[in-house]
N, C-alpha and C. Protein backbone atom coordinates (compact mmCIF):
# COMPACT_ATOMS: atom_id res chain seq x y z
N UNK A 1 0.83 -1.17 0.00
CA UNK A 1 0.00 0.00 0.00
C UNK A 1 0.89 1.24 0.00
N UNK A 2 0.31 2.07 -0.62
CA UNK A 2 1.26 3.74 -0.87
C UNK A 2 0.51 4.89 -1.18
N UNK A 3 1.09 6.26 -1.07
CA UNK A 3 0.27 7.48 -0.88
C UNK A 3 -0.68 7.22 -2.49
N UNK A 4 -2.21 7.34 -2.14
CA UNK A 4 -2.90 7.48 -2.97
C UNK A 4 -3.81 6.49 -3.44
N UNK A 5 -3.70 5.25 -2.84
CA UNK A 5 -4.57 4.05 -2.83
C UNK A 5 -5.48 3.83 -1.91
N UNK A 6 -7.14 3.80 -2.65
CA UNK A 6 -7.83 3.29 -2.21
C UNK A 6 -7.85 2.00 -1.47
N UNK A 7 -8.58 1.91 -0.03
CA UNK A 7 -8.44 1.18 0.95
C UNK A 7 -9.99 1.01 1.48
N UNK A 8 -9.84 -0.16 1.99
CA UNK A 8 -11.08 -0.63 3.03
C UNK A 8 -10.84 -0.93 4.10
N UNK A 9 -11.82 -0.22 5.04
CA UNK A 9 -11.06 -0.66 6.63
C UNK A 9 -11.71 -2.08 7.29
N UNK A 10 -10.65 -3.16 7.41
CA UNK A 10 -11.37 -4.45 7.42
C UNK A 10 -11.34 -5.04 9.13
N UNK A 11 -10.94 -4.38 9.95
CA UNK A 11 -10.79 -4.73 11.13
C UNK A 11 -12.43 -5.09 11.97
N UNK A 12 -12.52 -6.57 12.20
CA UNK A 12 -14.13 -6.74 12.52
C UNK A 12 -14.73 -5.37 13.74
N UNK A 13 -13.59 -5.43 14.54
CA UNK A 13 -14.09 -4.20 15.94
C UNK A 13 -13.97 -2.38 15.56
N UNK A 14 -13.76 -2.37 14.05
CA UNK A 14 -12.94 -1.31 14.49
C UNK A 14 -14.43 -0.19 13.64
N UNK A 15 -14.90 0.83 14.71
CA UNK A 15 -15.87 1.72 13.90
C UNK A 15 -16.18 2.15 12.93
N UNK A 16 -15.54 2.11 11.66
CA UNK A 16 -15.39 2.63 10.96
C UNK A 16 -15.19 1.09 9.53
N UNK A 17 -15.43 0.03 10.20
CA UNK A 17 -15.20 -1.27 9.57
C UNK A 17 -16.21 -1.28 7.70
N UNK A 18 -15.58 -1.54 7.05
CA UNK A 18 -16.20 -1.47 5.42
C UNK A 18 -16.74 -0.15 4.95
N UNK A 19 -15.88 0.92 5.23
CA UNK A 19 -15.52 2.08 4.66
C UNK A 19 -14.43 2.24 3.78
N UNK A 20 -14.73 3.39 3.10
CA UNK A 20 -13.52 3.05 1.85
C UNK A 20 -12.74 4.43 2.13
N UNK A 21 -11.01 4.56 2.21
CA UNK A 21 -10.80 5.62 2.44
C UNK A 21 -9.66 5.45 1.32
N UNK A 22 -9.10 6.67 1.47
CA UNK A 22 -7.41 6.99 0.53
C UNK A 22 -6.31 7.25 1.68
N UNK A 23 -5.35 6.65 1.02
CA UNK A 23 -4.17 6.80 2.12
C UNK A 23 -3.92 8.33 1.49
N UNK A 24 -3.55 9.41 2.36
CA UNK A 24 -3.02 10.02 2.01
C UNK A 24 -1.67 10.49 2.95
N UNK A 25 -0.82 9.74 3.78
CA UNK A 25 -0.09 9.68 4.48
C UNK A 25 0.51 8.03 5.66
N UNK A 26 1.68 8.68 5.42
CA UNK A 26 2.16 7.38 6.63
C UNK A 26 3.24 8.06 7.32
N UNK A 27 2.80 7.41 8.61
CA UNK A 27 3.16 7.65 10.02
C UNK A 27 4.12 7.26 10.86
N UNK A 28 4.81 6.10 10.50
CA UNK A 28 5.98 5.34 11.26
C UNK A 28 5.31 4.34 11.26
N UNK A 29 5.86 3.17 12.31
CA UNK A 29 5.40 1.81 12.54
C UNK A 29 4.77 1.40 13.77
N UNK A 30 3.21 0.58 13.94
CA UNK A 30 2.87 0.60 15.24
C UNK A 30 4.06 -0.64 15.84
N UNK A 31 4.14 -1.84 14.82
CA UNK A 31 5.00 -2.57 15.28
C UNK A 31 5.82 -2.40 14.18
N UNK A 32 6.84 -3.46 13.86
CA UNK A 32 8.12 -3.40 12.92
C UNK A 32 6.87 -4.72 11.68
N UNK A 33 6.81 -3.65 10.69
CA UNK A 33 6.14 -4.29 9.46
C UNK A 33 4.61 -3.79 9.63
N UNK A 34 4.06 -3.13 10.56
CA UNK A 34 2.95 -3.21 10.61
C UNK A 34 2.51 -1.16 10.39
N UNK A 35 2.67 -0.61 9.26
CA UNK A 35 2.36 0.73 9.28
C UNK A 35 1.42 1.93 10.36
N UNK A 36 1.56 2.49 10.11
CA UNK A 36 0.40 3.29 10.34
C UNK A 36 0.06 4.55 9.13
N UNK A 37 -1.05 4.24 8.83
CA UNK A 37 -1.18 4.77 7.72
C UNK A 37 -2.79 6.32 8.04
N UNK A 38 -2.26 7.11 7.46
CA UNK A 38 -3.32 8.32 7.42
C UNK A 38 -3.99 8.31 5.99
N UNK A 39 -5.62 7.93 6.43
CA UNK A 39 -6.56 7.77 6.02
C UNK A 39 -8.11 8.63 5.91
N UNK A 40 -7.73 8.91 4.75
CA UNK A 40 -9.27 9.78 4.44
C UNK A 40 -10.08 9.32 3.90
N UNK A 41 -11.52 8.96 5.27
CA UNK A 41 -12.59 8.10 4.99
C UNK A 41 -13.53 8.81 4.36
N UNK A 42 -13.84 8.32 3.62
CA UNK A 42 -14.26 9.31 2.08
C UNK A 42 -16.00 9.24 2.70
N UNK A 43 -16.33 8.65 3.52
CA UNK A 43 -17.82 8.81 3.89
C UNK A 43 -18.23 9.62 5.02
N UNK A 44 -17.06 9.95 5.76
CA UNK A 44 -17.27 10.69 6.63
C UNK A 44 -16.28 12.10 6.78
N UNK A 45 -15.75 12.34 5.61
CA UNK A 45 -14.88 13.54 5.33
C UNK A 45 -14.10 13.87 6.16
N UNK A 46 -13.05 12.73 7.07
CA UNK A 46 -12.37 12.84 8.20
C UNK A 46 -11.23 12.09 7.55
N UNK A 47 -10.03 12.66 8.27
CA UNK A 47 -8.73 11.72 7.89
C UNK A 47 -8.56 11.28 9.58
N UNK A 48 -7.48 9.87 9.71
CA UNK A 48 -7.57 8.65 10.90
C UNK A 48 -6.47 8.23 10.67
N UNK A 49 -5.68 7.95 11.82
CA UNK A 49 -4.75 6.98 11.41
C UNK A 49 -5.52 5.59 11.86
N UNK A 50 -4.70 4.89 10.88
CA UNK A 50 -5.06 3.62 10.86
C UNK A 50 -4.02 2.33 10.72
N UNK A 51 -3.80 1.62 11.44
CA UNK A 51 -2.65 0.61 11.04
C UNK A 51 -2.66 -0.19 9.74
N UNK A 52 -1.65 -0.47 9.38
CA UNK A 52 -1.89 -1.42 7.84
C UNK A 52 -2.66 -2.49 7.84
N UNK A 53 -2.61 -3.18 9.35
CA UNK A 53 -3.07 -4.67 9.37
C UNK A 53 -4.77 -4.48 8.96
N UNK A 54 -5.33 -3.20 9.21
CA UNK A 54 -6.61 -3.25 9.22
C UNK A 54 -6.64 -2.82 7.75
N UNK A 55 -6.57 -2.96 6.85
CA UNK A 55 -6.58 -2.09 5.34
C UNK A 55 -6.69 -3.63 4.83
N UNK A 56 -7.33 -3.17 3.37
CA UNK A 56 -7.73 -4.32 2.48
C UNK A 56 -7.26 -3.34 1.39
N UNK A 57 -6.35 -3.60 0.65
CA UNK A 57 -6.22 -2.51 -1.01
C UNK A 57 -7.46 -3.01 -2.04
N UNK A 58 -8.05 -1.99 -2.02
CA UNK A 58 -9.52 -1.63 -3.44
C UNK A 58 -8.82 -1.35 -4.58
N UNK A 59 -8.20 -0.20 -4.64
CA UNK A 59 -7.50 0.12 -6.19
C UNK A 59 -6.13 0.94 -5.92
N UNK A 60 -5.13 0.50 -6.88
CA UNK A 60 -3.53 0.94 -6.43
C UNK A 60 -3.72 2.51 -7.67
N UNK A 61 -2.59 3.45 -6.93
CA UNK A 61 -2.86 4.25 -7.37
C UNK A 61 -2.17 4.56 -8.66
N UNK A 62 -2.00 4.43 -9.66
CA UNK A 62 -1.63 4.54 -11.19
C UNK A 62 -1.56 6.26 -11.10
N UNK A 63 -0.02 6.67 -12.10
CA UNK A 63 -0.11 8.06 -12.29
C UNK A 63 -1.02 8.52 -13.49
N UNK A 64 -1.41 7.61 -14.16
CA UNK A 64 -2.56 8.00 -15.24
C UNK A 64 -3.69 7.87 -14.74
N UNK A 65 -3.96 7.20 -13.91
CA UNK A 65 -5.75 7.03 -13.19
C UNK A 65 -5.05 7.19 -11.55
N UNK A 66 -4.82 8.47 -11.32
CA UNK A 66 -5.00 9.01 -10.25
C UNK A 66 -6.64 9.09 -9.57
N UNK A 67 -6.79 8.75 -7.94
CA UNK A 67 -8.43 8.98 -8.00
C UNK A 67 -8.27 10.72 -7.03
N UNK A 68 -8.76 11.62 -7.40
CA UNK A 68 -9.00 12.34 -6.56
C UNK A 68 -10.33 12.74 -5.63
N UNK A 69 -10.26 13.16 -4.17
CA UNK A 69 -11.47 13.44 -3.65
C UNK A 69 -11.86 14.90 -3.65
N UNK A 70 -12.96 14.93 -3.52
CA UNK A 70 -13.00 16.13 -3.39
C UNK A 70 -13.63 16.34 -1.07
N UNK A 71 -13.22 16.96 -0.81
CA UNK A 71 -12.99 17.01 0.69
C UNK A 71 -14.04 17.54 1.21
N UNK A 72 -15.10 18.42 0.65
CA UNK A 72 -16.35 18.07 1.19
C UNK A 72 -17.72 17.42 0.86
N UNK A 73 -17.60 16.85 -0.27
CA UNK A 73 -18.03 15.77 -0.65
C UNK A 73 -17.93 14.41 -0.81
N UNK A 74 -16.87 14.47 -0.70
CA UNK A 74 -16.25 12.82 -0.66
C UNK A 74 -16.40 12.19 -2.14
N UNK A 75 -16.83 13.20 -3.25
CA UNK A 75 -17.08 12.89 -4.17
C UNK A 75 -15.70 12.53 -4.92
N UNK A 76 -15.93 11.10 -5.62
CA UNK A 76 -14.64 10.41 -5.87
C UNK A 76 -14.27 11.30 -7.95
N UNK A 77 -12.84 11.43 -8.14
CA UNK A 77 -12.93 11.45 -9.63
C UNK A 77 -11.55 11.28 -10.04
N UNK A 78 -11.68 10.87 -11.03
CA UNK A 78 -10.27 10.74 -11.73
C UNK A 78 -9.16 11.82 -12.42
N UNK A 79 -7.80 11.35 -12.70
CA UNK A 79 -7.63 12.76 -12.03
C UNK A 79 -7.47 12.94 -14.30
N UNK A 80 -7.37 11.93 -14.81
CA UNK A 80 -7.24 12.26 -16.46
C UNK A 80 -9.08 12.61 -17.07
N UNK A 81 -9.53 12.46 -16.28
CA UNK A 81 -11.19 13.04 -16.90
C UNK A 81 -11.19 14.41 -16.42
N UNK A 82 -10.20 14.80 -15.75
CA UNK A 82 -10.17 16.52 -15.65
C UNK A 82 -9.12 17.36 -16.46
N UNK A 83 -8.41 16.55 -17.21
CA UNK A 83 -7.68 17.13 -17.77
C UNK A 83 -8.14 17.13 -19.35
């Protein structure tokens, strides 16, 4: 996983469980291999850190099909249909 990929948060306990966010940052390590990654949950217009173990990758981020959000909508778009 890396800056700009769509994610699902798959952790059974964790609030926010089968939401789809974008990494848009990382944080250091909670353990050694296990990230912490900053996450903007695109349904609730909030960024979270979140550890890697809880992430499922949806779509990797390609520099031609960039996805961009828009931050108070959460409205998802690509970033070559704006150009």
């Amino acid at each position: 996983m890396d800056l700009g990929d769509i994610v699902v948060i798959e952790k059974k306990d964790h609030p926010y469980r089968g939401r789809e966010a974008k990494i848009v940052g990382r944080r250091g390590n909670r353990v050694p291999g296990d990230p912490w990654f900053l996450v903007y949950v695109l349904q609730r217009g909030r960024s979270y850190l979140v550890p890697g173990s809880m992430l499922r990758l949806v779509e990797k981020r390609t520099d031609q099909d960039e996805v961009l959000v828009w931050p108070i909508t959460g409205k998802l778009m690509r970033k070559k249909d704006i150009q």
